[in-house]
C-alpha atoms as a PDB file:
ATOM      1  CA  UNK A   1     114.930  98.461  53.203  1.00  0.00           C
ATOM      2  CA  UNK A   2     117.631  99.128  55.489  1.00  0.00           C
ATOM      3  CA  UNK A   3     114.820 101.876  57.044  1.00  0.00           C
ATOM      4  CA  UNK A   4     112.730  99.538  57.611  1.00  0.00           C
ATOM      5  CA  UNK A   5     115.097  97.356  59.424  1.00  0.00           C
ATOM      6  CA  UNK A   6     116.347 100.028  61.838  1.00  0.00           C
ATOM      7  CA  UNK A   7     112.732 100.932  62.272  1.00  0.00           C
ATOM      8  CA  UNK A   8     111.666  97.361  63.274  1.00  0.00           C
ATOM      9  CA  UNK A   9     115.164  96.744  65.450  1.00  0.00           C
ATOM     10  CA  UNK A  10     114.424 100.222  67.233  1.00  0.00           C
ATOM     11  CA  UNK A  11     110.902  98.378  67.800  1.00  0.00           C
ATOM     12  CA  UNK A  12     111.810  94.973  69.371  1.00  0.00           C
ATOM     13  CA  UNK A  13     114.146  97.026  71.713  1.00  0.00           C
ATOM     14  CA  UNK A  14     111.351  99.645  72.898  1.00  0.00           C
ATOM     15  CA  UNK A  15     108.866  97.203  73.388  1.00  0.00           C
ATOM     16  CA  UNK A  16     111.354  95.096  75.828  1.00  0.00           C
ATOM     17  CA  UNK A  17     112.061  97.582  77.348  1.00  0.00           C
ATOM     18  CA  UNK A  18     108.627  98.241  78.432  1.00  0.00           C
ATOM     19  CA  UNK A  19     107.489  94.629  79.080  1.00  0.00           C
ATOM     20  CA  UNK A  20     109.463  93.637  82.283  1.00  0.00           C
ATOM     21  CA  UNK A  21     106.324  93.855  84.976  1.00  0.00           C
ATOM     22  CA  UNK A  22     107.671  95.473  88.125  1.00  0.00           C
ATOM     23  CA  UNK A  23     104.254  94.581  89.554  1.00  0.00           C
ATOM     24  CA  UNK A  24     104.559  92.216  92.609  1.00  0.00           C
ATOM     25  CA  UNK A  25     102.445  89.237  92.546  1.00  0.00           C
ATOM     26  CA  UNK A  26      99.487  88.501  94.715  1.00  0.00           C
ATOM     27  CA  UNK A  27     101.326  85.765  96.626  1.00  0.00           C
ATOM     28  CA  UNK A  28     103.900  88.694  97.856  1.00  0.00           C
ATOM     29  CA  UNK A  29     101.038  91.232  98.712  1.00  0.00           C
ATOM     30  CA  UNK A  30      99.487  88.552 100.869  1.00  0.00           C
ATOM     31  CA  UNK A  31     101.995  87.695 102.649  1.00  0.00           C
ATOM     32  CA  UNK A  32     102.992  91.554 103.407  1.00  0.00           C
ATOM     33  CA  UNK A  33      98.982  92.059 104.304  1.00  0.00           C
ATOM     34  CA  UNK A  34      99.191  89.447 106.620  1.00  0.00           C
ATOM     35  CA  UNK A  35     101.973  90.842 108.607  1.00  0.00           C
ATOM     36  CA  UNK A  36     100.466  94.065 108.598  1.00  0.00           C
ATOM     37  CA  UNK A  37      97.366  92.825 109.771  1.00  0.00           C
ATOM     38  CA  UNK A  38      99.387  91.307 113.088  1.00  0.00           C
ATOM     39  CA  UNK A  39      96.823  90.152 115.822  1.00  0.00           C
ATOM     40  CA  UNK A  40      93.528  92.069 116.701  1.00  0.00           C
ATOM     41  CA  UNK A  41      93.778  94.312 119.914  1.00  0.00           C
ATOM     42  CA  UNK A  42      90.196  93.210 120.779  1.00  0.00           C
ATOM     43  CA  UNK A  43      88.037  89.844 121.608  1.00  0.00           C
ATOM     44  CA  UNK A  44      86.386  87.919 118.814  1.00  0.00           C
ATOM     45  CA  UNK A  45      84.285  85.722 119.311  1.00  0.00           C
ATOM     46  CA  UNK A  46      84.381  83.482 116.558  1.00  0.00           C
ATOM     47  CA  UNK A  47      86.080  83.765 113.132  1.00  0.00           C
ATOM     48  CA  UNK A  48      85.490  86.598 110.793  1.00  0.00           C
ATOM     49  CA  UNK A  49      85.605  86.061 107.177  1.00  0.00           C
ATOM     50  CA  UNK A  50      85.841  89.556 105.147  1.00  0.00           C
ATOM     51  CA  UNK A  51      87.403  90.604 101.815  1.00  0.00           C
ATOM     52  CA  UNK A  52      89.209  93.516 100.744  1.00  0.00           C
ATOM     53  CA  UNK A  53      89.434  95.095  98.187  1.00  0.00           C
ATOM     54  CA  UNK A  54      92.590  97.486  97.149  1.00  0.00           C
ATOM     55  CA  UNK A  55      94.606  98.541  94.533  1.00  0.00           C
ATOM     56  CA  UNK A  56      98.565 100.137  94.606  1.00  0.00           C
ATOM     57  CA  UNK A  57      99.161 103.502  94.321  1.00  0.00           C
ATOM     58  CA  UNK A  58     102.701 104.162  92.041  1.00  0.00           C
ATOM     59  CA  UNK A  59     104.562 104.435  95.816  1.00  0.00           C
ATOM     60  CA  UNK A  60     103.773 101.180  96.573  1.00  0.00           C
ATOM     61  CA  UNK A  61     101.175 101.837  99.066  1.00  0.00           C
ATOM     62  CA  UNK A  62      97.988  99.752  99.829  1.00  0.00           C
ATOM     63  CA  UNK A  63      94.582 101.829  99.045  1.00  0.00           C
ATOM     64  CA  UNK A  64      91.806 100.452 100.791  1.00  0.00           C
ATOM     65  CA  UNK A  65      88.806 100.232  98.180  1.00  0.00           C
ATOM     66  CA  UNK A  66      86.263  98.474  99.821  1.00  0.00           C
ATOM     67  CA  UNK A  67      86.450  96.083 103.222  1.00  0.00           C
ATOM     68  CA  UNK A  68      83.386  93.557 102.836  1.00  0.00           C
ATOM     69  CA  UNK A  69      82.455  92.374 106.439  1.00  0.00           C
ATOM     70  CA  UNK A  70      79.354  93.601 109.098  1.00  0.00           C
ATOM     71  CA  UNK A  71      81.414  94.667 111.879  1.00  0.00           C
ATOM     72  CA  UNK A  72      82.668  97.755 111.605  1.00  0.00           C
ATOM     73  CA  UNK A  73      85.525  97.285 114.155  1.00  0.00           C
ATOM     74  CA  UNK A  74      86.717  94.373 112.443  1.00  0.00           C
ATOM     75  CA  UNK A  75      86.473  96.703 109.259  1.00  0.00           C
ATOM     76  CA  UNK A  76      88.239 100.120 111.109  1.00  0.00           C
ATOM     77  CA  UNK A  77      90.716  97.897 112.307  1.00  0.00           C
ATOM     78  CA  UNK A  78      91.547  96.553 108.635  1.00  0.00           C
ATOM     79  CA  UNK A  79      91.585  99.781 107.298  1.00  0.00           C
ATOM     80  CA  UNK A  80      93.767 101.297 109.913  1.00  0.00           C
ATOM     81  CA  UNK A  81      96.348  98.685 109.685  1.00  0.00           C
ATOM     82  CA  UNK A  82      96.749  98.345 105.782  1.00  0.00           C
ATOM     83  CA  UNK A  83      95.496 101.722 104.304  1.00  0.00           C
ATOM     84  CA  UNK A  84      98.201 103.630 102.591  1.00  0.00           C
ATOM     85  CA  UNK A  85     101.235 100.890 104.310  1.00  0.00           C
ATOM     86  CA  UNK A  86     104.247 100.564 101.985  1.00  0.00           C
ATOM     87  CA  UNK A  87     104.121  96.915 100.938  1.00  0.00           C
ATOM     88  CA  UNK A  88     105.982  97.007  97.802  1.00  0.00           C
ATOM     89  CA  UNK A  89     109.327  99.562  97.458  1.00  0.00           C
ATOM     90  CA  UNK A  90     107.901 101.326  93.754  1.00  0.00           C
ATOM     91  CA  UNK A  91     105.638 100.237  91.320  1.00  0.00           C
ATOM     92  CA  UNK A  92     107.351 101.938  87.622  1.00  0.00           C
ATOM     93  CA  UNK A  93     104.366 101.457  85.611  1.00  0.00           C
ATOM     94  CA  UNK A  94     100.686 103.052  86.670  1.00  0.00           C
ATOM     95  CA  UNK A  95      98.637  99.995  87.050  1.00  0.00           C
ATOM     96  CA  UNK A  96      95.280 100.388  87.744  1.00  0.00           C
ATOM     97  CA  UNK A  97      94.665  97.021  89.028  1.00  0.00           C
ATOM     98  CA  UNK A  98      92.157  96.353  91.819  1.00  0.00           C
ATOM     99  CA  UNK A  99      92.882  93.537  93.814  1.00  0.00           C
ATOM    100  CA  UNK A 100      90.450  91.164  95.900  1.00  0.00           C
ATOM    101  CA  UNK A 101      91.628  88.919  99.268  1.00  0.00           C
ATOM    102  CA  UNK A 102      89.743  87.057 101.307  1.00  0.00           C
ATOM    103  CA  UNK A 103      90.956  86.997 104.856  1.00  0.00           C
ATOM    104  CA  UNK A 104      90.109  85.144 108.094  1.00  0.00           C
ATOM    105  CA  UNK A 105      90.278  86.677 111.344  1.00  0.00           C
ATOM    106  CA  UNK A 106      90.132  83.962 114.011  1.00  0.00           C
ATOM    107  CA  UNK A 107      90.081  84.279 118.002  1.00  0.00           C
ATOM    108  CA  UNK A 108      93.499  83.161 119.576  1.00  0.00           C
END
């Protein structure tokens, strides 16, 4: 019996200690893609409406998966500005989560 408590206590406390998410949410990637992003260094004509799609390395780095959008300058430029960029300091777990946002690229 007394085992089986140690064994259960040694449990609870391994299994915290593994649950706190150092993952940063999608609301804090935005806003760090965003800045990246900056303002265009060319004309657009009208607004461009793309999605990318990227997961986090464990450094905290944006990997460009995929950009979704038919202009391939608009789609160099995203993956110039954002591919491998630090946007979050370390990520402790490997998480193999792909992540999807819409942006809007308007003329100023």
């Amino acid at each position: 019996m007394k085992k089986l408590l140690v064994l259960v206590f040694v449990t609870l406390i391994s299994t915290s200690a593994f649950s706190t998410n150092e993952n940063p949410n999608k609301k804090e990637i935005r806003a760090k893609i965003v800045t990246l992003l900056g303002s265009p260094n060319f004309t657009i004509n009208n607004e461009v409406k793309t999605i990318v799609e990227f997961t986090l390395n464990n450094k905290g780095e944006i990997v460009i998966l995929n950009v979704d959008c038919k202009k391939t300058q608009i789609c160099d430029y995203v993956k110039s500005k954002l591919n491998y960029k630090k946007v979050y300091s370390s990520i402790k777990q490997s998480s193999n989560n792909i992540y999807k946002i819409p942006l809007t690229i308007k003329s100023k």
